[in-house]
PDB file of N, CA and C in Angstrom:
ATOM      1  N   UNK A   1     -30.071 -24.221  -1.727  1.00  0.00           N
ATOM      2  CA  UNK A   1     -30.397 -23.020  -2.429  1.00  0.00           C
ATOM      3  C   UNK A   1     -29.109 -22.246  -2.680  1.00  0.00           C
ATOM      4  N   UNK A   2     -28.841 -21.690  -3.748  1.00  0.00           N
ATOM      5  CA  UNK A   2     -27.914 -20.936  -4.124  1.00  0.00           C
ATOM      6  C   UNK A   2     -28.136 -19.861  -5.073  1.00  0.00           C
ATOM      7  N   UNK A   3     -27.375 -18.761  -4.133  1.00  0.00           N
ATOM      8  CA  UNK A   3     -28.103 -17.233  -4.882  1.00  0.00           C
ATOM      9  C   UNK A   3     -26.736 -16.371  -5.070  1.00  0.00           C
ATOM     10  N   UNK A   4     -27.003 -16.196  -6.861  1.00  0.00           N
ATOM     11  CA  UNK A   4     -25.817 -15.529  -7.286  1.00  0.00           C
ATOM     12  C   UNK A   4     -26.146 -14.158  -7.340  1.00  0.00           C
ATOM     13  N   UNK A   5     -25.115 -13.630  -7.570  1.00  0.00           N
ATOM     14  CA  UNK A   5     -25.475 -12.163  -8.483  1.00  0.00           C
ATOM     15  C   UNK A   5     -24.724 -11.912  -9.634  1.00  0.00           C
ATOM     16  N   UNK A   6     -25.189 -11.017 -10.743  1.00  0.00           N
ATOM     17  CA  UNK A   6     -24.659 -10.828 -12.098  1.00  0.00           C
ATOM     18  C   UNK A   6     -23.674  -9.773 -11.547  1.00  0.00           C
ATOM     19  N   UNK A   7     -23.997  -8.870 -10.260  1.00  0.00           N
ATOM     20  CA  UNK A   7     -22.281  -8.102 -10.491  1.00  0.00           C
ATOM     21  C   UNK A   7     -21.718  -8.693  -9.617  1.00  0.00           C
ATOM     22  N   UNK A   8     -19.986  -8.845 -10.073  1.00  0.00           N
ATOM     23  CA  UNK A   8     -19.394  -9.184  -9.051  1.00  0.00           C
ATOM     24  C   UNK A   8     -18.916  -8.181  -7.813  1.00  0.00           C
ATOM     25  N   UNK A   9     -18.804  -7.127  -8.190  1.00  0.00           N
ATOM     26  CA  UNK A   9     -18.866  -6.093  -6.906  1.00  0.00           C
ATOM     27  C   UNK A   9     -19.787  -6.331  -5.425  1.00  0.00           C
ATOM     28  N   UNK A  10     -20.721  -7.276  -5.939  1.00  0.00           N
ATOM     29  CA  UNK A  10     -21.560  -7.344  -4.477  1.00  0.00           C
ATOM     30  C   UNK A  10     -21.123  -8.224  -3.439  1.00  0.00           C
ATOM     31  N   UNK A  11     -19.898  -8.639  -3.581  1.00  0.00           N
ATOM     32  CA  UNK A  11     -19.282  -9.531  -2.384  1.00  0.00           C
ATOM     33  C   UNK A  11     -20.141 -11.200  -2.014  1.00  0.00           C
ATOM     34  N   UNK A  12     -19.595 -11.551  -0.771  1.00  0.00           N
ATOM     35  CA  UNK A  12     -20.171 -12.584  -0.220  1.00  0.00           C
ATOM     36  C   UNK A  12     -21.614 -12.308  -0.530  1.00  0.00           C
ATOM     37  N   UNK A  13     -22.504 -13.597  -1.186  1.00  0.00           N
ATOM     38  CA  UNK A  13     -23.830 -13.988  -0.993  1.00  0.00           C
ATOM     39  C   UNK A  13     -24.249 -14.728  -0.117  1.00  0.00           C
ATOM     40  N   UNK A  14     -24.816 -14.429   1.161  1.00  0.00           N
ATOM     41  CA  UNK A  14     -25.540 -15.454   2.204  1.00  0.00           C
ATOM     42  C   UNK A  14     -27.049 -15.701   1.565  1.00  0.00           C
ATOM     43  N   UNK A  15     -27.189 -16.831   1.960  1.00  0.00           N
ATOM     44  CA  UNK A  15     -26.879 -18.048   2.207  1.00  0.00           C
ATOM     45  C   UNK A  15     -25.842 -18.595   1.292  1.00  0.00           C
ATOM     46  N   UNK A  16     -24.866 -19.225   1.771  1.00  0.00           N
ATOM     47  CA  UNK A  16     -23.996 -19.970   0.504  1.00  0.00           C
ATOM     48  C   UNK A  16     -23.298 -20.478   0.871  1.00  0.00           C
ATOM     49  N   UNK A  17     -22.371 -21.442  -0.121  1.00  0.00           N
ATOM     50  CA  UNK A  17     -21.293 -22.037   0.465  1.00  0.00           C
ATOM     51  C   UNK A  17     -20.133 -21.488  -0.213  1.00  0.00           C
ATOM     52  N   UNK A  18     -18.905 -21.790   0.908  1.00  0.00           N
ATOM     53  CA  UNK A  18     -17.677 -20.873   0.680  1.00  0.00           C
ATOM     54  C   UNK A  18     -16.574 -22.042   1.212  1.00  0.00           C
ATOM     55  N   UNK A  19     -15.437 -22.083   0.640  1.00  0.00           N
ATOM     56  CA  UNK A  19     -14.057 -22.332   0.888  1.00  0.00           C
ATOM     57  C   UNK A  19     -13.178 -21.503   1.798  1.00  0.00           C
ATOM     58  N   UNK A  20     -13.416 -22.884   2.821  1.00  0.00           N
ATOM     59  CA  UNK A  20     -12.010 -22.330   3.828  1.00  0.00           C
ATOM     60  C   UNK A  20     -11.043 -22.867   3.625  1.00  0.00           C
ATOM     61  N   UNK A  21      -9.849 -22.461   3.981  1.00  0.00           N
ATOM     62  CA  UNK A  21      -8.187 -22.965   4.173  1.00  0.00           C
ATOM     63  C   UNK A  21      -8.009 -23.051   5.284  1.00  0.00           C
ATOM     64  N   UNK A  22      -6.697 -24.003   6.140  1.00  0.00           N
ATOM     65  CA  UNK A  22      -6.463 -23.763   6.950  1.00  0.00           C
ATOM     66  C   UNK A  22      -5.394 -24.545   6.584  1.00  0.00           C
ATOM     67  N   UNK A  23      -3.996 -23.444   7.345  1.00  0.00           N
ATOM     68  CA  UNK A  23      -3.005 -23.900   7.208  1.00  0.00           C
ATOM     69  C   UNK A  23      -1.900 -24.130   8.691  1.00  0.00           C
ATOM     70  N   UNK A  24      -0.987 -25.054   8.480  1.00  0.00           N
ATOM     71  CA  UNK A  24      -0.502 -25.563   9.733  1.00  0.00           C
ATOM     72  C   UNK A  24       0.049 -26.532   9.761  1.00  0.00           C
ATOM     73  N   UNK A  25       0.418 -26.963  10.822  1.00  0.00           N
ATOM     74  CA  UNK A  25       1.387 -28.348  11.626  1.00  0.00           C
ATOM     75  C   UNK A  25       0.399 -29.459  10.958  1.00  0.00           C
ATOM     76  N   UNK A  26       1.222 -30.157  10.198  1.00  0.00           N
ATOM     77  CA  UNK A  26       1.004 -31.584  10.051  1.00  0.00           C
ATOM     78  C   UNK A  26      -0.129 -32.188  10.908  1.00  0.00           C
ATOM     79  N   UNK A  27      -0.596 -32.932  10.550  1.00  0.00           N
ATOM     80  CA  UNK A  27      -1.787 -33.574  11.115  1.00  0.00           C
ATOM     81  C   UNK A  27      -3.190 -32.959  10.764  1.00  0.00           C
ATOM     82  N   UNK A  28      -3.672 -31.950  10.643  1.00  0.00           N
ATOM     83  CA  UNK A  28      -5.247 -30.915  10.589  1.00  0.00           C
ATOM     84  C   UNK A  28      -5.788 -32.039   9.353  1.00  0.00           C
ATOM     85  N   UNK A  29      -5.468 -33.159   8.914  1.00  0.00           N
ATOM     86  CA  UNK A  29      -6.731 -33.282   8.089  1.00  0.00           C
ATOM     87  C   UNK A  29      -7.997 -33.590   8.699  1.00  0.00           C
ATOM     88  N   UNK A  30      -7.928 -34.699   9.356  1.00  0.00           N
ATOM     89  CA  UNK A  30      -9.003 -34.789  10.508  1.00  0.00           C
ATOM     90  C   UNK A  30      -9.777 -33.735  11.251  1.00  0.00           C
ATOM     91  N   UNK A  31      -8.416 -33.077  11.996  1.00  0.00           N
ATOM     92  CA  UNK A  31      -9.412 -31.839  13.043  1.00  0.00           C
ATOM     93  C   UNK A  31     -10.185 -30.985  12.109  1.00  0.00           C
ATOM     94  N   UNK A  32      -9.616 -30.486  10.797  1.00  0.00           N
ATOM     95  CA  UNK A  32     -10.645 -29.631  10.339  1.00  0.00           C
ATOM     96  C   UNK A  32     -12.046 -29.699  10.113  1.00  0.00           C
ATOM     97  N   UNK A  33     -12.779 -30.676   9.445  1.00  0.00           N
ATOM     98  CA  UNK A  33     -14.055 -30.575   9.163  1.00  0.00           C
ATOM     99  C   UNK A  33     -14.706 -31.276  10.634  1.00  0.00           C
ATOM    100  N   UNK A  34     -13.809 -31.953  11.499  1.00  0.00           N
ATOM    101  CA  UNK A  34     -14.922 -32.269  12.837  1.00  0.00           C
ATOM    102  C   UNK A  34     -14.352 -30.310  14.069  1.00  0.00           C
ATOM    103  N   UNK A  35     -13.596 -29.748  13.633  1.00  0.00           N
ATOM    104  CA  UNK A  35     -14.027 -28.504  14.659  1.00  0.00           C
ATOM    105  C   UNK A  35     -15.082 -27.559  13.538  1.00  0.00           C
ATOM    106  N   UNK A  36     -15.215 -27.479  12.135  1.00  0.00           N
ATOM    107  CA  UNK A  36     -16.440 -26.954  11.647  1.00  0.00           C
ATOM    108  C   UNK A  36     -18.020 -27.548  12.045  1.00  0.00           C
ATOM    109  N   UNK A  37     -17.801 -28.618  12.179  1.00  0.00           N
ATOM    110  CA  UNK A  37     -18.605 -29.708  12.632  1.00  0.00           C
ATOM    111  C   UNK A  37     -19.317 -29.136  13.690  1.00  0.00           C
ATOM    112  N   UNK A  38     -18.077 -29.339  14.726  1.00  0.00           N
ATOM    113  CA  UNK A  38     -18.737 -29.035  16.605  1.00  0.00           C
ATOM    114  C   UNK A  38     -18.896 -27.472  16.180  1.00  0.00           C
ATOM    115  N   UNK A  39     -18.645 -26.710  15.250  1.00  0.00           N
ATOM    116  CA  UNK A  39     -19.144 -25.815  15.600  1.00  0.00           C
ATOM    117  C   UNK A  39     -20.474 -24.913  14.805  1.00  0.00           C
ATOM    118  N   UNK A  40     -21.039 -25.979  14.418  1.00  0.00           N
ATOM    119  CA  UNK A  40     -22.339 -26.224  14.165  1.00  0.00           C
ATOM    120  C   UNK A  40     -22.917 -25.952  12.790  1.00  0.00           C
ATOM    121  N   UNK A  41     -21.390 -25.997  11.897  1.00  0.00           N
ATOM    122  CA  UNK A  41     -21.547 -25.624  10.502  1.00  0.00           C
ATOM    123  C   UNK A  41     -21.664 -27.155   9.521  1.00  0.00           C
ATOM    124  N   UNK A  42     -22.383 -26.914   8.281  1.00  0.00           N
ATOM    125  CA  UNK A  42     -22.482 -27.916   7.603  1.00  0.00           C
ATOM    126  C   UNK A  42     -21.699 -27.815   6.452  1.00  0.00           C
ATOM    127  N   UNK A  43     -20.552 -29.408   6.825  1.00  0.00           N
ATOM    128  CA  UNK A  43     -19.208 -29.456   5.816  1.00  0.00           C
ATOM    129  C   UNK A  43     -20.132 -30.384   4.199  1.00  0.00           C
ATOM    130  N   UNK A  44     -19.815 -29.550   3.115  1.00  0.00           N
ATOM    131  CA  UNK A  44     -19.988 -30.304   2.083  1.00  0.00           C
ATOM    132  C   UNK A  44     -19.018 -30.972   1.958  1.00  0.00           C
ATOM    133  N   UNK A  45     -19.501 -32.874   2.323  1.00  0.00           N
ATOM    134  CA  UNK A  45     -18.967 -34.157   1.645  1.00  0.00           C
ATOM    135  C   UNK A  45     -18.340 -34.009   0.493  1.00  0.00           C
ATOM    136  N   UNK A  46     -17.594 -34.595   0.682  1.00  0.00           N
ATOM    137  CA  UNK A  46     -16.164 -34.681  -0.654  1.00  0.00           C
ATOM    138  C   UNK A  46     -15.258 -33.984  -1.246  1.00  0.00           C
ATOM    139  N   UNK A  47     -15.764 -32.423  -0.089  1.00  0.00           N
ATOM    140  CA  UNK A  47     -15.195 -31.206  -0.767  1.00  0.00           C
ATOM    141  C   UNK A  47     -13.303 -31.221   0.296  1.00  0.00           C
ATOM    142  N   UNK A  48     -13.119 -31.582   0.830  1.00  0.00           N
ATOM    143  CA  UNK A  48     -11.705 -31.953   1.508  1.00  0.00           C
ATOM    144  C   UNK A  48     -10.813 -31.991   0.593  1.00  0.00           C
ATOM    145  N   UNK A  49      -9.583 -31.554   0.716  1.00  0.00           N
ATOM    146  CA  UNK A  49      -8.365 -31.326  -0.390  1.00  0.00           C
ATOM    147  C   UNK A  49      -7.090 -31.062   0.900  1.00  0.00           C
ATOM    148  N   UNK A  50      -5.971 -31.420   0.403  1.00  0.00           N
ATOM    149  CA  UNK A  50      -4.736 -31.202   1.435  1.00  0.00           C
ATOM    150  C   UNK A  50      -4.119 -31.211   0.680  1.00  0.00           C
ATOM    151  N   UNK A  51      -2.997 -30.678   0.507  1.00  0.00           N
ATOM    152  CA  UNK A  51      -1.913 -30.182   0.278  1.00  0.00           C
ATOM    153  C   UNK A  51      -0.512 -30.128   1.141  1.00  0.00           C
ATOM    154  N   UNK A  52       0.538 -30.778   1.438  1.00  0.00           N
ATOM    155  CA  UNK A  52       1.783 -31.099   2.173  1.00  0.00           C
ATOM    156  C   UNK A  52       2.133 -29.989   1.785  1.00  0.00           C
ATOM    157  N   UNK A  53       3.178 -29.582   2.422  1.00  0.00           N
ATOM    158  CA  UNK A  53       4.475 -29.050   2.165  1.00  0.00           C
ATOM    159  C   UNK A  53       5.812 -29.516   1.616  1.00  0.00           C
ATOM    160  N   UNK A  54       6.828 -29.359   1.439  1.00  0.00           N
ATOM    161  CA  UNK A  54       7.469 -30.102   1.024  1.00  0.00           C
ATOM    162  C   UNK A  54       8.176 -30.815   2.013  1.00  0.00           C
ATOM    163  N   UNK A  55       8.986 -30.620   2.903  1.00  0.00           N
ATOM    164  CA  UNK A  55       9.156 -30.840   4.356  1.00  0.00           C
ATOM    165  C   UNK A  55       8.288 -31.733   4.747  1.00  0.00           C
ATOM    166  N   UNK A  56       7.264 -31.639   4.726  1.00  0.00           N
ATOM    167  CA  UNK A  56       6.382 -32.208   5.473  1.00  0.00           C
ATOM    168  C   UNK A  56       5.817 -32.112   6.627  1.00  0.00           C
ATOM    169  N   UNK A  57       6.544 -30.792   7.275  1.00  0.00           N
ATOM    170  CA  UNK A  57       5.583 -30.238   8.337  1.00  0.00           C
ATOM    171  C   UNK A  57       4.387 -29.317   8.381  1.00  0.00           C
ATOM    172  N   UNK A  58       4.127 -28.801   7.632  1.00  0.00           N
ATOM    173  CA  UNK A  58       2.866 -28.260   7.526  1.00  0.00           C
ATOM    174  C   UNK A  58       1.931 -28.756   6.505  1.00  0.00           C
ATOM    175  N   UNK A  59       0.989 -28.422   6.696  1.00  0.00           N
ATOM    176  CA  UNK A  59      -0.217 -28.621   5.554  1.00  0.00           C
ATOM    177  C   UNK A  59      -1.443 -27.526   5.239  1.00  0.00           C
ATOM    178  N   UNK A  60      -2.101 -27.907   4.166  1.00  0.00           N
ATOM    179  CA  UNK A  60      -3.218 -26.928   3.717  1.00  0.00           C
ATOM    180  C   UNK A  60      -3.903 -28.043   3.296  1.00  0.00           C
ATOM    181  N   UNK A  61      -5.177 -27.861   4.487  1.00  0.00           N
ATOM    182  CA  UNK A  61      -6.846 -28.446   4.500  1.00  0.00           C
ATOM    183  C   UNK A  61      -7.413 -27.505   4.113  1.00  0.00           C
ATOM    184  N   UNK A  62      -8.082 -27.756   2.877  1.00  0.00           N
ATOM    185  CA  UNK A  62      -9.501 -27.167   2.387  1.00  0.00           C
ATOM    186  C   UNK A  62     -10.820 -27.582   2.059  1.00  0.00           C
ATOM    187  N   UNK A  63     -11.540 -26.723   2.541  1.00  0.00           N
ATOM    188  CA  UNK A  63     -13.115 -27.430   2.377  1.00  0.00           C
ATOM    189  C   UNK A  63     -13.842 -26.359   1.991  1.00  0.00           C
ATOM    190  N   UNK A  64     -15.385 -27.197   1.756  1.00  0.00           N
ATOM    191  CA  UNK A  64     -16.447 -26.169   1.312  1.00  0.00           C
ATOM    192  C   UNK A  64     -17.855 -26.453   2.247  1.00  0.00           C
ATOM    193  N   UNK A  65     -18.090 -25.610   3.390  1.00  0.00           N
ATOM    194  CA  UNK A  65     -18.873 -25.423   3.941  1.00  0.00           C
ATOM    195  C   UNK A  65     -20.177 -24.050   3.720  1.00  0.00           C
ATOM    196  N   UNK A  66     -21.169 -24.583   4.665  1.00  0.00           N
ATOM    197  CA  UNK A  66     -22.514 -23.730   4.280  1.00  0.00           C
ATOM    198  C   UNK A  66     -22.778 -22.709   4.857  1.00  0.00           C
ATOM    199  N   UNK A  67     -22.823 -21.723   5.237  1.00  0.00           N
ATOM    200  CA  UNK A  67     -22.851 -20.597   5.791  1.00  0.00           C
ATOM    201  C   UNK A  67     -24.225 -19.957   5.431  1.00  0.00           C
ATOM    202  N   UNK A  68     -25.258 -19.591   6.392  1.00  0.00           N
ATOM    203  CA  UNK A  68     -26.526 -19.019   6.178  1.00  0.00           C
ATOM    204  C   UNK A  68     -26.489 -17.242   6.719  1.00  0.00           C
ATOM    205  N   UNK A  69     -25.337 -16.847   7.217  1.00  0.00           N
ATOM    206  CA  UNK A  69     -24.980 -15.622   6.717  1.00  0.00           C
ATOM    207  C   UNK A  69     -23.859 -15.151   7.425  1.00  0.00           C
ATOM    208  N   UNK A  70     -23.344 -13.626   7.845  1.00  0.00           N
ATOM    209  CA  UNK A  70     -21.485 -13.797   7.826  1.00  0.00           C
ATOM    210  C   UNK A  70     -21.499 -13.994   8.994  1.00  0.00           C
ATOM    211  N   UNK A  71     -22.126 -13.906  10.391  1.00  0.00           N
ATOM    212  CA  UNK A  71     -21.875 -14.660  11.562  1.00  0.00           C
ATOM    213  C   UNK A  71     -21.463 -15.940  11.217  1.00  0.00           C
ATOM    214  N   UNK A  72     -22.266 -17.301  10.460  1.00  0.00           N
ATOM    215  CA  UNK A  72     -21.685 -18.256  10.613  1.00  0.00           C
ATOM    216  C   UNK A  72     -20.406 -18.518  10.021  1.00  0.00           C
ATOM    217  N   UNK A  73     -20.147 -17.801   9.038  1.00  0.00           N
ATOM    218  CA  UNK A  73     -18.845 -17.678   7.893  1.00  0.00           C
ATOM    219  C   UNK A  73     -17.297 -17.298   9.167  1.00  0.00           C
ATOM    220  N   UNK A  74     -17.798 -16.526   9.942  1.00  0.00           N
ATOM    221  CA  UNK A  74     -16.862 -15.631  10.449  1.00  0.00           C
ATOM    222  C   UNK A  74     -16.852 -17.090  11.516  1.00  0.00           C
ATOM    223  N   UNK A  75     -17.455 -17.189  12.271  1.00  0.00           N
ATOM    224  CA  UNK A  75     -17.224 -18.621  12.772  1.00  0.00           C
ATOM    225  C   UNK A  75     -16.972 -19.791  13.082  1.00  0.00           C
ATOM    226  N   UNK A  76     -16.750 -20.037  11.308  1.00  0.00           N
ATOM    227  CA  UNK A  76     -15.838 -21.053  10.934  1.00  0.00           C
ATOM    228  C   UNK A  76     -14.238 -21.027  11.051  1.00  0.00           C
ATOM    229  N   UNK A  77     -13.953 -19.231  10.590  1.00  0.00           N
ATOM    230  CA  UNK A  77     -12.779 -18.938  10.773  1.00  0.00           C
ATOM    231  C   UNK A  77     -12.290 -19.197  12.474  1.00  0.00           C
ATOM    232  N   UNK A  78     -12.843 -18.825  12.976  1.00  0.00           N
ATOM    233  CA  UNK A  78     -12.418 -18.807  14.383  1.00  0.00           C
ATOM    234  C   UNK A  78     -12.621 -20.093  15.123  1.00  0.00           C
ATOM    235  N   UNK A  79     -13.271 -20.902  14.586  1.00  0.00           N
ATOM    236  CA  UNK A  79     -13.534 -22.457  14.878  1.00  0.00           C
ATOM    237  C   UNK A  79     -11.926 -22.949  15.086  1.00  0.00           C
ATOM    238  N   UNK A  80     -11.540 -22.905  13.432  1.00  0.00           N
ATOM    239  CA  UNK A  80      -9.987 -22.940  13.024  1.00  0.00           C
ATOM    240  C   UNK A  80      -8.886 -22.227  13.877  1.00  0.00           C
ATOM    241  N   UNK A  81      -8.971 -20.931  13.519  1.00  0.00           N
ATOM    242  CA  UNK A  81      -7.946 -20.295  14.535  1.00  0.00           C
ATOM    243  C   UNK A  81      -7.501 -20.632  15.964  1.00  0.00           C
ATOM    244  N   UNK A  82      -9.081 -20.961  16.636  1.00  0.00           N
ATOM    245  CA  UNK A  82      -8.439 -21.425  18.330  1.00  0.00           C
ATOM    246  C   UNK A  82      -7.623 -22.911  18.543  1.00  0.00           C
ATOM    247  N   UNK A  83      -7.615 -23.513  17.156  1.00  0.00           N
ATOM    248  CA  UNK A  83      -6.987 -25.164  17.276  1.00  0.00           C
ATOM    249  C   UNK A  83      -5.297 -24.277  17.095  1.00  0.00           C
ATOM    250  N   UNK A  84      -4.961 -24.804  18.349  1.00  0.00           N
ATOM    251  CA  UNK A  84      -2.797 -24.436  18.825  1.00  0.00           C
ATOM    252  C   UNK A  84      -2.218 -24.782  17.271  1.00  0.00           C
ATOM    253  N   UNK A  85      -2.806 -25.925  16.254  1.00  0.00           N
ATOM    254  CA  UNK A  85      -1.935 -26.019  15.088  1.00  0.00           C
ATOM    255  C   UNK A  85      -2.371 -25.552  13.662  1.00  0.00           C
ATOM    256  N   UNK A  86      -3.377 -24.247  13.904  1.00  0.00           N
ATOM    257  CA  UNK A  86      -3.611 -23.887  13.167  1.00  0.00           C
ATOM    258  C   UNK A  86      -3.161 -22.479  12.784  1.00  0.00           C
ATOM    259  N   UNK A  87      -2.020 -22.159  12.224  1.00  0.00           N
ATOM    260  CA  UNK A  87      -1.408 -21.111  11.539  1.00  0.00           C
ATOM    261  C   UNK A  87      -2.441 -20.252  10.787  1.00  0.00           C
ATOM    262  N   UNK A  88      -3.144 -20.384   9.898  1.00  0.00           N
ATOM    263  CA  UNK A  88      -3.528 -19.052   9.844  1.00  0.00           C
ATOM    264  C   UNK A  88      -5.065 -19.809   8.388  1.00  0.00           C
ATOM    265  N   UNK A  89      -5.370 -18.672   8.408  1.00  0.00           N
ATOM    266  CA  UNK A  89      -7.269 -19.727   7.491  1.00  0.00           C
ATOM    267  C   UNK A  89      -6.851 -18.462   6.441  1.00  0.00           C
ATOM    268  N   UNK A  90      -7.890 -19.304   5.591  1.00  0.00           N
ATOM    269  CA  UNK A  90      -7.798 -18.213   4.113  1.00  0.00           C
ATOM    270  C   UNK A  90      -9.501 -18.289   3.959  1.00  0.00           C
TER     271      UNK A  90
END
């Protein structure tokens, strides 16, 4: 189910799905969608994207997960944040 609104002033719509970032130390493609996972959110399949750095030490994992309202949204963020190689979520 997906519920829009005609103004955009009304912010986040729960239920919905939303794009996280998470950026950091090399390696997060994996950990990201299995710590959304364990933490009891549902990752939309195929939606995964990474992005290197140039270096090659950091990266940007993005996905599109389901959120049924901003507790679980806010949860995802912090899913992310407590992993040691995760610099910072968008």
């Amino acid at each position: 189910m997906e519920i829009r609104s005609d103004n955009p002033e009304h912010g986040f719509q729960f239920p919905g799905v939303f794009e996280i970032a998470a950026i950091g130390n090399a390696g997060l493609e994996a950990a990201v969608p299995r710590l959304l996972t364990e933490a009891g959110l549902v990752v939309v399949e195929g939606s995964l994207s990474v992005r290197t750095a140039r270096g090659g030490r950091y990266v940007s994992v993005k996905l599109h997960f389901h959120a049924e309202d901003r507790g679980r949204y806010e949860a995802a963020h912090h899913a992310l944040r407590a992993h040691p190689d995760v610099k910072w979520t968008l």
